[in-house]
C-alpha atoms as a PDB file:
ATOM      1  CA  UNK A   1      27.511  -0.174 -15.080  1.00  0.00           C
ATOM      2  CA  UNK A   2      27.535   0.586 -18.699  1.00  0.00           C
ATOM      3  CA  UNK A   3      25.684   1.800 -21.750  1.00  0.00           C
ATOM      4  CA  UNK A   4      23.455  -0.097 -23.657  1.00  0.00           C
ATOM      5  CA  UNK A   5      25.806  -0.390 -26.606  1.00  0.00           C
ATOM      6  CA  UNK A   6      27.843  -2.121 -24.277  1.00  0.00           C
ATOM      7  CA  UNK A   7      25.471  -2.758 -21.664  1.00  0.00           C
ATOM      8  CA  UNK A   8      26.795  -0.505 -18.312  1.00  0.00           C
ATOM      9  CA  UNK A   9      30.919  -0.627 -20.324  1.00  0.00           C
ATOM     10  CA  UNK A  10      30.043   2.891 -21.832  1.00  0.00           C
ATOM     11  CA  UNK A  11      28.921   3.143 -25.101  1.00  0.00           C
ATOM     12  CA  UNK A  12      30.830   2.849 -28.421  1.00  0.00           C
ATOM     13  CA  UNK A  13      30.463   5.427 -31.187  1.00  0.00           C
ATOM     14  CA  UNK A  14      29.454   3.589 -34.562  1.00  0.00           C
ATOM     15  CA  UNK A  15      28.084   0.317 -32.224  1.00  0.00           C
ATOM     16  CA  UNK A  16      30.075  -2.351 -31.059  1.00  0.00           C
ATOM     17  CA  UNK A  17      32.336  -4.052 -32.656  1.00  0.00           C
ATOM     18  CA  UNK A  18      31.828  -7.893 -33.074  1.00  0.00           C
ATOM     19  CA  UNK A  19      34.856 -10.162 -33.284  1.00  0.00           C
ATOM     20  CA  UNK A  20      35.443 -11.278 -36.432  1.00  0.00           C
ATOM     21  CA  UNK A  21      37.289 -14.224 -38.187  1.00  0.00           C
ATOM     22  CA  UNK A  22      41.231 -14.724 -38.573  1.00  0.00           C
ATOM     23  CA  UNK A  23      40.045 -16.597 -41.387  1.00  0.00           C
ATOM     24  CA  UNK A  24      38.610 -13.674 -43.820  1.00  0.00           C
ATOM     25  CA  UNK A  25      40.552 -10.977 -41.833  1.00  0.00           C
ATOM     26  CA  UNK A  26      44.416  -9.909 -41.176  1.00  0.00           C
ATOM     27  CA  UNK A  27      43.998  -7.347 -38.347  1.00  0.00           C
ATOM     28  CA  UNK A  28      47.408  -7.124 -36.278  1.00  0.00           C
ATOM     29  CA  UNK A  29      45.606  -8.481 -32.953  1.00  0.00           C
ATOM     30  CA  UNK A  30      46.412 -11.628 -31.021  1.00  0.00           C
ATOM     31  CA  UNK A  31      43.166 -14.435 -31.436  1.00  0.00           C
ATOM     32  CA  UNK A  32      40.655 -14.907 -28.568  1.00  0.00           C
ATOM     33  CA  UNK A  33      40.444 -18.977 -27.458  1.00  0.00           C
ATOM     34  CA  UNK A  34      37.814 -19.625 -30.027  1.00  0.00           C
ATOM     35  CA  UNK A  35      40.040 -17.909 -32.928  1.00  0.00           C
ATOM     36  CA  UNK A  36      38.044 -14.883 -33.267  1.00  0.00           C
ATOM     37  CA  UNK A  37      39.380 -11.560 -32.922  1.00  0.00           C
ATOM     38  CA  UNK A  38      38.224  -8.063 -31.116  1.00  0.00           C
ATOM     39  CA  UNK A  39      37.823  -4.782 -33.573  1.00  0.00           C
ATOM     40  CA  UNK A  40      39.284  -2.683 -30.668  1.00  0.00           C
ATOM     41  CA  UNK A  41      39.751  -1.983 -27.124  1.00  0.00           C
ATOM     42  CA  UNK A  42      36.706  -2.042 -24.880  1.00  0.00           C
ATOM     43  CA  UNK A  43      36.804   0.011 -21.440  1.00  0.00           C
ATOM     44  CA  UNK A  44      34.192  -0.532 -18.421  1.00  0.00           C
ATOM     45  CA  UNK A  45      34.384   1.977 -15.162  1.00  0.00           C
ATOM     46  CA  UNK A  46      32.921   0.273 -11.796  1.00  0.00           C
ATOM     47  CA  UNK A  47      32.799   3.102  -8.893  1.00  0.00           C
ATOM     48  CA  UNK A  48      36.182   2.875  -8.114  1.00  0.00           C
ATOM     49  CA  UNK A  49      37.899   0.900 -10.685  1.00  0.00           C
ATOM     50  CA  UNK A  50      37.929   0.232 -14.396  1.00  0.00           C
ATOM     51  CA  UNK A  51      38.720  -2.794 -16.373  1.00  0.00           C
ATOM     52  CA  UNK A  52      40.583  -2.260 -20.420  1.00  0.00           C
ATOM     53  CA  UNK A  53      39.733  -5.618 -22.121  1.00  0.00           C
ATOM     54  CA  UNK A  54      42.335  -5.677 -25.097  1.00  0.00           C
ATOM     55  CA  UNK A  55      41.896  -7.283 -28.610  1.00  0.00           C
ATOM     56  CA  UNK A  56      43.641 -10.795 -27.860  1.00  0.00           C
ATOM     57  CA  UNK A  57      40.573 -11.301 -24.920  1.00  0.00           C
ATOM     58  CA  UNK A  58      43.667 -10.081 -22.236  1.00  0.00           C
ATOM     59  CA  UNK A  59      41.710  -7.735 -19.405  1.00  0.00           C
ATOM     60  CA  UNK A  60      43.560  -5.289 -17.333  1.00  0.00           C
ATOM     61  CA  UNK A  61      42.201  -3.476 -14.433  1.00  0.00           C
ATOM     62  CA  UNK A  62      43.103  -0.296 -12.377  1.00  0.00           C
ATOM     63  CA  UNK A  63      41.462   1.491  -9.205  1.00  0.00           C
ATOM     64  CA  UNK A  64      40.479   0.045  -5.984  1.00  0.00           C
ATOM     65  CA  UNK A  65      41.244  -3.732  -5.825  1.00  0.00           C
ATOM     66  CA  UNK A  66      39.715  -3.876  -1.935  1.00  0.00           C
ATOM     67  CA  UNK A  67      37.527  -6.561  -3.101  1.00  0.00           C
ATOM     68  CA  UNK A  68      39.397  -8.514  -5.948  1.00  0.00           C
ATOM     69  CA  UNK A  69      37.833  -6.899  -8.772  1.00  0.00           C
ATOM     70  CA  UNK A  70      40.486  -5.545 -10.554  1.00  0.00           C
ATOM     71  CA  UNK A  71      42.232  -8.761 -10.309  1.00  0.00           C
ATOM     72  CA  UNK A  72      41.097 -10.658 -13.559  1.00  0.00           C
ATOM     73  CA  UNK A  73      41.354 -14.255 -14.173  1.00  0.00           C
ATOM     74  CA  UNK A  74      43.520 -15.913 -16.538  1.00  0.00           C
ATOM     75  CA  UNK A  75      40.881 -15.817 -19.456  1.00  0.00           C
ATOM     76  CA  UNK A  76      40.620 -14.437 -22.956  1.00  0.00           C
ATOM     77  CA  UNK A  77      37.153 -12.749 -22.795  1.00  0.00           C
ATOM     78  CA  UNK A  78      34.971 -11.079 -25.631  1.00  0.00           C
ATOM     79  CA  UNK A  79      32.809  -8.879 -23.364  1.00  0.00           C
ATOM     80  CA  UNK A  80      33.330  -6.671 -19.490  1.00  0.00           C
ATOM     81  CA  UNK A  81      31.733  -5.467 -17.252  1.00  0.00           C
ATOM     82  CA  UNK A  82      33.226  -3.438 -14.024  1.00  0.00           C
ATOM     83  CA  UNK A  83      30.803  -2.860 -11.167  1.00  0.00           C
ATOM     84  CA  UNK A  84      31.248  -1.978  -7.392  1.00  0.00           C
ATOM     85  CA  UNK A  85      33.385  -4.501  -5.501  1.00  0.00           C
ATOM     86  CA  UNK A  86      33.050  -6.774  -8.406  1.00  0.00           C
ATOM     87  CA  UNK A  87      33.957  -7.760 -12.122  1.00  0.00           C
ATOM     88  CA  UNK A  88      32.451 -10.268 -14.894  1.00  0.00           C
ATOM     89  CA  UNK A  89      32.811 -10.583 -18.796  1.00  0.00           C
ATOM     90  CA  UNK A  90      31.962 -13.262 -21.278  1.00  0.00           C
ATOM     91  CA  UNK A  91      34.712 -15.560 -22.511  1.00  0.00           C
ATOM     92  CA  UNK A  92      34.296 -17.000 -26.349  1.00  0.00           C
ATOM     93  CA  UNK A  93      31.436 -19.229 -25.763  1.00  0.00           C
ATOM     94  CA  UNK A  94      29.607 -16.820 -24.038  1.00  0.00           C
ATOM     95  CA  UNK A  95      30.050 -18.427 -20.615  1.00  0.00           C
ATOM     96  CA  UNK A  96      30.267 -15.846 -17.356  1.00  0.00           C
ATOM     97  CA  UNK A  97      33.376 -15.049 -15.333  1.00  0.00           C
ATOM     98  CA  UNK A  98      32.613 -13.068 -12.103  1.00  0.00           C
ATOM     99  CA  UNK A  99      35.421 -11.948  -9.448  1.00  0.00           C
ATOM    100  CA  UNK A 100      35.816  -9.773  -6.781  1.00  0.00           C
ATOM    101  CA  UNK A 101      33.914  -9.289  -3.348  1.00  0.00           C
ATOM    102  CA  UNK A 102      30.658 -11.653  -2.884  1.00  0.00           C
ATOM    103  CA  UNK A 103      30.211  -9.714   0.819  1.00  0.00           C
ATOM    104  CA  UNK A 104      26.541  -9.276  -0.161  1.00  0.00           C
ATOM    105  CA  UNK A 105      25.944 -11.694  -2.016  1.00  0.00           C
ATOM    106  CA  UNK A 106      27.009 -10.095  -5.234  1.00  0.00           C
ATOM    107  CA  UNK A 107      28.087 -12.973  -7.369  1.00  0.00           C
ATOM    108  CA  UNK A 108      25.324 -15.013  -5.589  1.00  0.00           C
ATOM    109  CA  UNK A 109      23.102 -17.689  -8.757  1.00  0.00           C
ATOM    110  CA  UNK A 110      25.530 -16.594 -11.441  1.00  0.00           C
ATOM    111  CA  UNK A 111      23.730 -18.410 -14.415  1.00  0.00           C
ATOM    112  CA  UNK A 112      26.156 -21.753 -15.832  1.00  0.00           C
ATOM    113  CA  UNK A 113      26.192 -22.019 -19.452  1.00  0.00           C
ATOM    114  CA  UNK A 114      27.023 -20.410 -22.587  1.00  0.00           C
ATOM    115  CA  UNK A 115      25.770 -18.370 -25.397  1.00  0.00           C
ATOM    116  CA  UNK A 116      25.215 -15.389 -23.369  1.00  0.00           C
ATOM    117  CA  UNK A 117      25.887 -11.950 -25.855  1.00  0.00           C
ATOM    118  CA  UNK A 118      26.347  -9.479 -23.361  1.00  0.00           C
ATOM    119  CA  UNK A 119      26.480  -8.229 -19.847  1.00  0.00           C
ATOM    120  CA  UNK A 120      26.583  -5.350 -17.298  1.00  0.00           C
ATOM    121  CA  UNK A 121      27.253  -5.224 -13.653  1.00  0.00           C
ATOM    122  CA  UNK A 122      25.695  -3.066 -10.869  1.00  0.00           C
ATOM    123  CA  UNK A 123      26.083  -2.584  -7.621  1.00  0.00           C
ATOM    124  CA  UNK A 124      24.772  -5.708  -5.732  1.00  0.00           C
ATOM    125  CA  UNK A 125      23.864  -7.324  -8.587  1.00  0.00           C
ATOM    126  CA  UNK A 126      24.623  -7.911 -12.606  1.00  0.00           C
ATOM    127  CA  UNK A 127      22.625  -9.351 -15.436  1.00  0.00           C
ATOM    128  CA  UNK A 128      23.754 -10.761 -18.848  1.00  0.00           C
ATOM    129  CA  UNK A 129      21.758 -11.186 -22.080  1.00  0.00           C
ATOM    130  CA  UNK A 130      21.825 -14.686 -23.936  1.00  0.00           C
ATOM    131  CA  UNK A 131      21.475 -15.052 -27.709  1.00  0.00           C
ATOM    132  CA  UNK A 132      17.901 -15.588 -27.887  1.00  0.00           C
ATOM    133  CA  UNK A 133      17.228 -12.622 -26.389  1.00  0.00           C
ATOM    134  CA  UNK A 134      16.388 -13.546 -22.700  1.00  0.00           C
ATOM    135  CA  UNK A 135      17.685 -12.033 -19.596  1.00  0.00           C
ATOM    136  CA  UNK A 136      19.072 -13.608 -16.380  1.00  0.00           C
ATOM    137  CA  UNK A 137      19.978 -11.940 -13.081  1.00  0.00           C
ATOM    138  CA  UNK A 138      22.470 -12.565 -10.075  1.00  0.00           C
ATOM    139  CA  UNK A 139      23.157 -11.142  -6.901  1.00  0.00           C
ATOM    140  CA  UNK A 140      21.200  -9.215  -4.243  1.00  0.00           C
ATOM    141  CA  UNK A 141      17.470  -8.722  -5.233  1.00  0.00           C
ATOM    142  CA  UNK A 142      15.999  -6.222  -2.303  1.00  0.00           C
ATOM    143  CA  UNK A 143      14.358  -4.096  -4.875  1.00  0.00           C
ATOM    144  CA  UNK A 144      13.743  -7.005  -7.607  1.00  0.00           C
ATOM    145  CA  UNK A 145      16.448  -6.015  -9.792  1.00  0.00           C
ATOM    146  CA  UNK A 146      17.248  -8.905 -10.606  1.00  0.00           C
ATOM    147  CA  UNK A 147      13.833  -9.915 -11.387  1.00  0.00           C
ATOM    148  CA  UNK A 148      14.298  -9.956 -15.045  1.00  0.00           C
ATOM    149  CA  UNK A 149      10.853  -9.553 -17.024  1.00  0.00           C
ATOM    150  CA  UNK A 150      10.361 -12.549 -19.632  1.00  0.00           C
ATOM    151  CA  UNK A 151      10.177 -11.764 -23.266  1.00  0.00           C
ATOM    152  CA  UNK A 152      13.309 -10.425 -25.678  1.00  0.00           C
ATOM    153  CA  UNK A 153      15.549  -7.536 -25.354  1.00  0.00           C
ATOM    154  CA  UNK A 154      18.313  -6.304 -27.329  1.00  0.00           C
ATOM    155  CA  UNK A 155      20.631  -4.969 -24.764  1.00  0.00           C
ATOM    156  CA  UNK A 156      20.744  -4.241 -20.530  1.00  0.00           C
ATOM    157  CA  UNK A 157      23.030  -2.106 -18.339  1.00  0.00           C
ATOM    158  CA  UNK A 158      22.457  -2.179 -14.517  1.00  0.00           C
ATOM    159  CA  UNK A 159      22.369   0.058 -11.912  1.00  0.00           C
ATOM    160  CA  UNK A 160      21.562   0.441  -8.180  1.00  0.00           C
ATOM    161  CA  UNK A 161      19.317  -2.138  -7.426  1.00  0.00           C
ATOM    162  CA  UNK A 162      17.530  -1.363 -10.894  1.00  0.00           C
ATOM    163  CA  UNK A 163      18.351  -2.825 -14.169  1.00  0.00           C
ATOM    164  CA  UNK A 164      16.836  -1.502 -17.767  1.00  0.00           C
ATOM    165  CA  UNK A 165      17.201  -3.359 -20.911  1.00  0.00           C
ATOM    166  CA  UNK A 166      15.989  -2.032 -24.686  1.00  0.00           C
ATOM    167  CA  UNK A 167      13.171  -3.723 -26.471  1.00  0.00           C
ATOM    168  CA  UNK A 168      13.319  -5.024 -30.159  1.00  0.00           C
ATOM    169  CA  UNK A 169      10.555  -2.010 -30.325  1.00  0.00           C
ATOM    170  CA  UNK A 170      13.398  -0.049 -29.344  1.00  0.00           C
ATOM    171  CA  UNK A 171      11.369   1.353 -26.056  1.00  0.00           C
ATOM    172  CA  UNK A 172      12.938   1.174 -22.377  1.00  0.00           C
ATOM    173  CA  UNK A 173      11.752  -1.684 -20.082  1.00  0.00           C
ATOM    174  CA  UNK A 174      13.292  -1.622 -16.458  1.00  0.00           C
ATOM    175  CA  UNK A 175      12.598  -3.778 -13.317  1.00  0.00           C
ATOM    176  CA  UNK A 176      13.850  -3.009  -9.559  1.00  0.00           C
ATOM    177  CA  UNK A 177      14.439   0.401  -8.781  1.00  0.00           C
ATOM    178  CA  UNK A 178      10.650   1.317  -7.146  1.00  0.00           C
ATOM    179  CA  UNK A 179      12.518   2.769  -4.037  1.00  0.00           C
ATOM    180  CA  UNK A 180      15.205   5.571  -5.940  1.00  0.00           C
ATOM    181  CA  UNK A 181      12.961   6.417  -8.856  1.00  0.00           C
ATOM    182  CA  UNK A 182      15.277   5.381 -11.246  1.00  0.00           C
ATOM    183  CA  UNK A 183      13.152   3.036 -12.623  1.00  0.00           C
ATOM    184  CA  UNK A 184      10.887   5.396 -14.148  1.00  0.00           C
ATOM    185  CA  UNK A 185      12.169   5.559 -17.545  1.00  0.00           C
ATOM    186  CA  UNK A 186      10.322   7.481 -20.314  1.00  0.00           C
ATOM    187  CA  UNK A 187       8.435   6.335 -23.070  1.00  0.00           C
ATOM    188  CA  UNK A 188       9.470   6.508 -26.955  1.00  0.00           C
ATOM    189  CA  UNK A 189      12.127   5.261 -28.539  1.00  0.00           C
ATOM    190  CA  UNK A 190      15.883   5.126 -27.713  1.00  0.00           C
ATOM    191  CA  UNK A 191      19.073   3.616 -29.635  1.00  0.00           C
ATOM    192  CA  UNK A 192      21.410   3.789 -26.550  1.00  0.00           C
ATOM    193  CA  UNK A 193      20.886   4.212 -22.262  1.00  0.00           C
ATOM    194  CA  UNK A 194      22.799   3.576 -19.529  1.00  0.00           C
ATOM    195  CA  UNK A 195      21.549   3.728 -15.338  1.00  0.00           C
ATOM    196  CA  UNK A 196      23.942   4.215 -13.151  1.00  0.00           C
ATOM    197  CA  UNK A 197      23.640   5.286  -9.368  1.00  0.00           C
ATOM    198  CA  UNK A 198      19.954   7.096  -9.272  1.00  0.00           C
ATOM    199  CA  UNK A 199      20.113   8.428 -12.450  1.00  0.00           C
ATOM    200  CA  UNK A 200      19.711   6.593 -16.202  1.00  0.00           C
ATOM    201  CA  UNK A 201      19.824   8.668 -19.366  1.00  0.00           C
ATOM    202  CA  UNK A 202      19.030   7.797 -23.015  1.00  0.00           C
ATOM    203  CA  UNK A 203      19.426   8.763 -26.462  1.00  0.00           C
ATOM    204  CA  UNK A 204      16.213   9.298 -28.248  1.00  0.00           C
ATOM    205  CA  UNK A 205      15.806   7.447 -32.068  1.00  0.00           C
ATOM    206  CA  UNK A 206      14.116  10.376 -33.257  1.00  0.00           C
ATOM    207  CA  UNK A 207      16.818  13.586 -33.195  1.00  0.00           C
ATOM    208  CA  UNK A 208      19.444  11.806 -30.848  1.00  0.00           C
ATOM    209  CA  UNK A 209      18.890  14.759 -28.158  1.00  0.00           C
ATOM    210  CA  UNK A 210      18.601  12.972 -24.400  1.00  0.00           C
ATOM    211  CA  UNK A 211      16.288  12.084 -21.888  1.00  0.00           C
ATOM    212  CA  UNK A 212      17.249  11.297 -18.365  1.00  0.00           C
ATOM    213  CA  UNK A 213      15.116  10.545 -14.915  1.00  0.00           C
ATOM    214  CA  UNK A 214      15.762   9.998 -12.045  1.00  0.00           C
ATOM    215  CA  UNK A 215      17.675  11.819  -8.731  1.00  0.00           C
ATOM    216  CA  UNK A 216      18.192  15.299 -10.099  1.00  0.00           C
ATOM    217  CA  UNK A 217      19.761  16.630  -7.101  1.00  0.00           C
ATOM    218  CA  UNK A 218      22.776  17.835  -9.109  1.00  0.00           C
ATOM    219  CA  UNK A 219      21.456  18.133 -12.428  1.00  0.00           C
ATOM    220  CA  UNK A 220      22.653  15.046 -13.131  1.00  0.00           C
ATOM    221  CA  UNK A 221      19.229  14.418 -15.091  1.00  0.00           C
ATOM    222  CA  UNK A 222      19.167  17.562 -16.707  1.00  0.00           C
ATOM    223  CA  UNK A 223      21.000  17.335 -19.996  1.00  0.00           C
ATOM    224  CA  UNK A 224      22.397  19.880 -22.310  1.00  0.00           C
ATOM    225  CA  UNK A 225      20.092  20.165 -25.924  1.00  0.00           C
ATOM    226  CA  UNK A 226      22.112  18.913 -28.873  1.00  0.00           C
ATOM    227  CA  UNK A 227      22.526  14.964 -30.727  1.00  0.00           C
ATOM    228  CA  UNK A 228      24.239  12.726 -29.184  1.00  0.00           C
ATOM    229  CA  UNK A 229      25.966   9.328 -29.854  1.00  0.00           C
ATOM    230  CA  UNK A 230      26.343   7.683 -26.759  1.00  0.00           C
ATOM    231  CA  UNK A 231      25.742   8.344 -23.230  1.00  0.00           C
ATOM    232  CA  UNK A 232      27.028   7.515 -19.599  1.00  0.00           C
ATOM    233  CA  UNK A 233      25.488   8.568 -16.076  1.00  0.00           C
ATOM    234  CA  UNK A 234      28.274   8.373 -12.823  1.00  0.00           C
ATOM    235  CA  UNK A 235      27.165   8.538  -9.125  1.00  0.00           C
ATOM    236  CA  UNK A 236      26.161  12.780  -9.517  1.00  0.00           C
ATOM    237  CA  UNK A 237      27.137  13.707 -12.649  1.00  0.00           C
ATOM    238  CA  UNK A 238      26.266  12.352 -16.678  1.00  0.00           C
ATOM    239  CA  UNK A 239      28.498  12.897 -19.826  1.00  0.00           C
ATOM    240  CA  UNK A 240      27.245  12.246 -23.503  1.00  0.00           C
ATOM    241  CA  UNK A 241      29.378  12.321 -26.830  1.00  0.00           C
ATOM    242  CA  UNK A 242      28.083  13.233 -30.176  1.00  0.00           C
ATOM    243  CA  UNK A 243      29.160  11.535 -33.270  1.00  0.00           C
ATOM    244  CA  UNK A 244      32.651  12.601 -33.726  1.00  0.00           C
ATOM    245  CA  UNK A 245      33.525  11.637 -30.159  1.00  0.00           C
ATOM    246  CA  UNK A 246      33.148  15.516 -28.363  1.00  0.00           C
ATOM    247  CA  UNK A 247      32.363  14.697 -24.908  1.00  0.00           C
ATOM    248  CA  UNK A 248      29.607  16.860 -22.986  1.00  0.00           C
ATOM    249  CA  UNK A 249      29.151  16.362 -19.190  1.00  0.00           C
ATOM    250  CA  UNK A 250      26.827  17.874 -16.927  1.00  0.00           C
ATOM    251  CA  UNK A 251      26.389  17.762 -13.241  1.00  0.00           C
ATOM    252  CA  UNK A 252      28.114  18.372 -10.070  1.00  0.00           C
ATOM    253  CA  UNK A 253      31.573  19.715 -10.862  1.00  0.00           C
ATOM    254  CA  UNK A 254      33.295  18.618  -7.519  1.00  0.00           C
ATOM    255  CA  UNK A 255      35.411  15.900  -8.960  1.00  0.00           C
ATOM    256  CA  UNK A 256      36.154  17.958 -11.576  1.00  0.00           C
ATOM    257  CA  UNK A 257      33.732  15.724 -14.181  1.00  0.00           C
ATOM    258  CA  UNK A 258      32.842  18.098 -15.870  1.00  0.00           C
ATOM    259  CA  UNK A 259      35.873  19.112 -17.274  1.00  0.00           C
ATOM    260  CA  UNK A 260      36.070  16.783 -20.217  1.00  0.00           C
ATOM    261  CA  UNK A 261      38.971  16.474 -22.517  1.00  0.00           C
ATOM    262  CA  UNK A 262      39.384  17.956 -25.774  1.00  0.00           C
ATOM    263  CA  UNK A 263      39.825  14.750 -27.581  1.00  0.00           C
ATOM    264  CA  UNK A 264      37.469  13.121 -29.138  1.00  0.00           C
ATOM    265  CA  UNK A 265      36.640   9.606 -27.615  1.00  0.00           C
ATOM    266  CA  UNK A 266      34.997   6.586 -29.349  1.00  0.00           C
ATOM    267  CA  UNK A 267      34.020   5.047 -26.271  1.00  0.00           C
ATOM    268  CA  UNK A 268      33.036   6.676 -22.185  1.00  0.00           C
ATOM    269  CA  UNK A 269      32.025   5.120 -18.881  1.00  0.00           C
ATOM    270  CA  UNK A 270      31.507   6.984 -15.289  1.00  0.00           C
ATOM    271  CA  UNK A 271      32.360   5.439 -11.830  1.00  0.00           C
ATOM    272  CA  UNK A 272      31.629   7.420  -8.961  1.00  0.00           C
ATOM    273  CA  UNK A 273      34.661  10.360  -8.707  1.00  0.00           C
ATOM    274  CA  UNK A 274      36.290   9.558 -12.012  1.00  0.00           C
ATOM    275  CA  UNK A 275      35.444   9.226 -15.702  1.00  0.00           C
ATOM    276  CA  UNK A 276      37.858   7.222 -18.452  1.00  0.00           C
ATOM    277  CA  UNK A 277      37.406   7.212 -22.253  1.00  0.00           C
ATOM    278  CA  UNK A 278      38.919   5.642 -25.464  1.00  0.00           C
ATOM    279  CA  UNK A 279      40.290   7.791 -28.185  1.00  0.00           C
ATOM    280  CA  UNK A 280      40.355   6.347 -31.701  1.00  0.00           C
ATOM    281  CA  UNK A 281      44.164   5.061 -31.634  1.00  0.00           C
ATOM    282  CA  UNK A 282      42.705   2.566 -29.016  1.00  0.00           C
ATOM    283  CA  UNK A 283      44.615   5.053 -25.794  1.00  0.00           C
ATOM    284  CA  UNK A 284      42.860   5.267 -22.766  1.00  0.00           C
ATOM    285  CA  UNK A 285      42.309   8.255 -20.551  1.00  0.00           C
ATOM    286  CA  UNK A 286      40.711   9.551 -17.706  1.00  0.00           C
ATOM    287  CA  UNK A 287      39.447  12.497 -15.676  1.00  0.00           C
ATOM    288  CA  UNK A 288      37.983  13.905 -12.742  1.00  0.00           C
ATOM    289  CA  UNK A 289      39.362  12.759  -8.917  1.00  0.00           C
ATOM    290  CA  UNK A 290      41.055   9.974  -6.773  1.00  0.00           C
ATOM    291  CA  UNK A 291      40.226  11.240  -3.330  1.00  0.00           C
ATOM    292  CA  UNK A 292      40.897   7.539  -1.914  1.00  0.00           C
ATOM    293  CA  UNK A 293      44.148   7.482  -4.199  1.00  0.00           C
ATOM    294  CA  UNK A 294      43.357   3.636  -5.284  1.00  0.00           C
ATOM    295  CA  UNK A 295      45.084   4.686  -8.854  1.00  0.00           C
ATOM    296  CA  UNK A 296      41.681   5.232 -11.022  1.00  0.00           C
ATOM    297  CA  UNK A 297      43.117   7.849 -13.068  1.00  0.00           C
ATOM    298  CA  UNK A 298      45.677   6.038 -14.129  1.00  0.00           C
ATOM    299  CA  UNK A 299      44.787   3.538 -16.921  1.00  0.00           C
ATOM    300  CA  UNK A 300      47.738   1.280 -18.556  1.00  0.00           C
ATOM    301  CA  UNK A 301      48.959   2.187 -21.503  1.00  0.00           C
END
């Protein structure tokens, strides 16, 4: 469950960073299995876990592991993607790499292949976006979430049996979701979203303030005025950063969510009690509660 910059991994101020060649470039990171490398840390939080993937394509997980998911496999990856009981990412090639619990059905038609760009995991079910620009589903489809709609998009993150993706117009397209309401997404254009539980939210193109829809029973789809860079929506509560990585959250407090640290982050994902973040010298932290004390506040260093 990520933002569109990163599908449902939280978003990434500045856009995400591709790998790039060992060839034309000397960064001090370790090369992925195809040679290339990766700019910087990338961070996904699932409900009650969260997975670090770090420049050499190494992923390390923390939280619950009641299912498997924060047990990775032994593979360098380029892209991750922490959901519920469940994990995936995209190796070099682009291929798919899903573990964890398949108790529902989860991991259920995981597309073969490669070339796939990016990908986001929800609940029940996760999605990943090839090259070209098409979009295949997995997992349980009660609500047709994972009935992807034909046609390109630029980028997905999925939710609770909904998944949204944005159009090369830049406008919000989403499929499932008919039941919760968080498939009714607004219209204009947007350069980042994310869905998460009942709730998605979105940055708007035109002044970067945010739109959200969706369960509002905590004013977790009310957001604060102001421009924003990114954004991330948890189980009750959102949080948004603006360009130089201040973090706003808004919400119910219980977890203690809103209370966002000082520090500017680059990069922010939600799970259901707890919320983790990436500060520019690539360290990870994170805030809000553990009431099932599974370790989700504590990232590795």
């Amino acid at each position: 469950m990520l933002t569109l910059l990163l599908a449902c991994t939280g978003g990434e101020i500045g856009g995400v960073p591709e790998p790039i060649d060992t060839a034309t470039d000397t960064a001090d990171t370790g090369p992925i299995e195809d040679g290339r490398l990766i700019y910087q840390r990338r961070l996904s939080v699932g409900s009650l876990h969260a997975c670090l993937l770090e420049t050499d394509g190494t992923a390390k997980c923390w939280g619950t592991d009641a299912g498997g998911q924060s047990t990775p496999p032994e593979v360098k990856l380029r892209r991750i993607s922490a959901g519920n009981a469940n994990t995936c990412g995209l190796d070099a090639e682009g291929s798919i790499h899903c573990w964890g619990s398949n108790e529902y059905g989860q991991l259920d038609g995981i597309p073969e292949g490669d070339g796939y760009a990016d990908i986001d995991v929800g609940y029940f079910h996760g999605c990943a976006l090839h090259e070209d620009g098409h979009v295949d589903c997995w997992g349980v489809n009660d609500d047709g979430e994972t009935s992807a709609p034909s046609g390109e998009l630029t980028s997905i993150t999925a939710g609770d049996s909904v998944s949204c993706g944005l159009a090369p117009s830049e406008t919000i397209s989403c499929w499932g979701g008919t039941t919760s309401g968080n498939a009714d997404k607004p219209s204009g254009q947007y350069t980042v979203a994310d869905v998460h539980s009942t709730t998605g939210c979105a940055v708007k193109k035109s002044d970067d303030s945010l739109a959200c829809w969706g369960l509002d029973n905590q004013g977790q789809a009310s957001p604060p005025g102001g421009a924003f860079a990114q954004v991330t929506t948890g189980l009750y509560a959102s949080c948004a950063a603006d360009a130089e990585g201040a973090v706003t959250c808004w919400g119910d407090d219980r977890d203690g969510l809103l209370d966002a640290p000082g520090a500017p982050l680059r990069m922010i994902g939600m799970g259901w009690h707890h919320a983790c973040g990436v500060r520019a010298d690539d360290s990870v932290l994170c805030w809000g509660s553990d009431p099932f004390e599974v370790g989700s506040l504590n990232p590795p260093e």
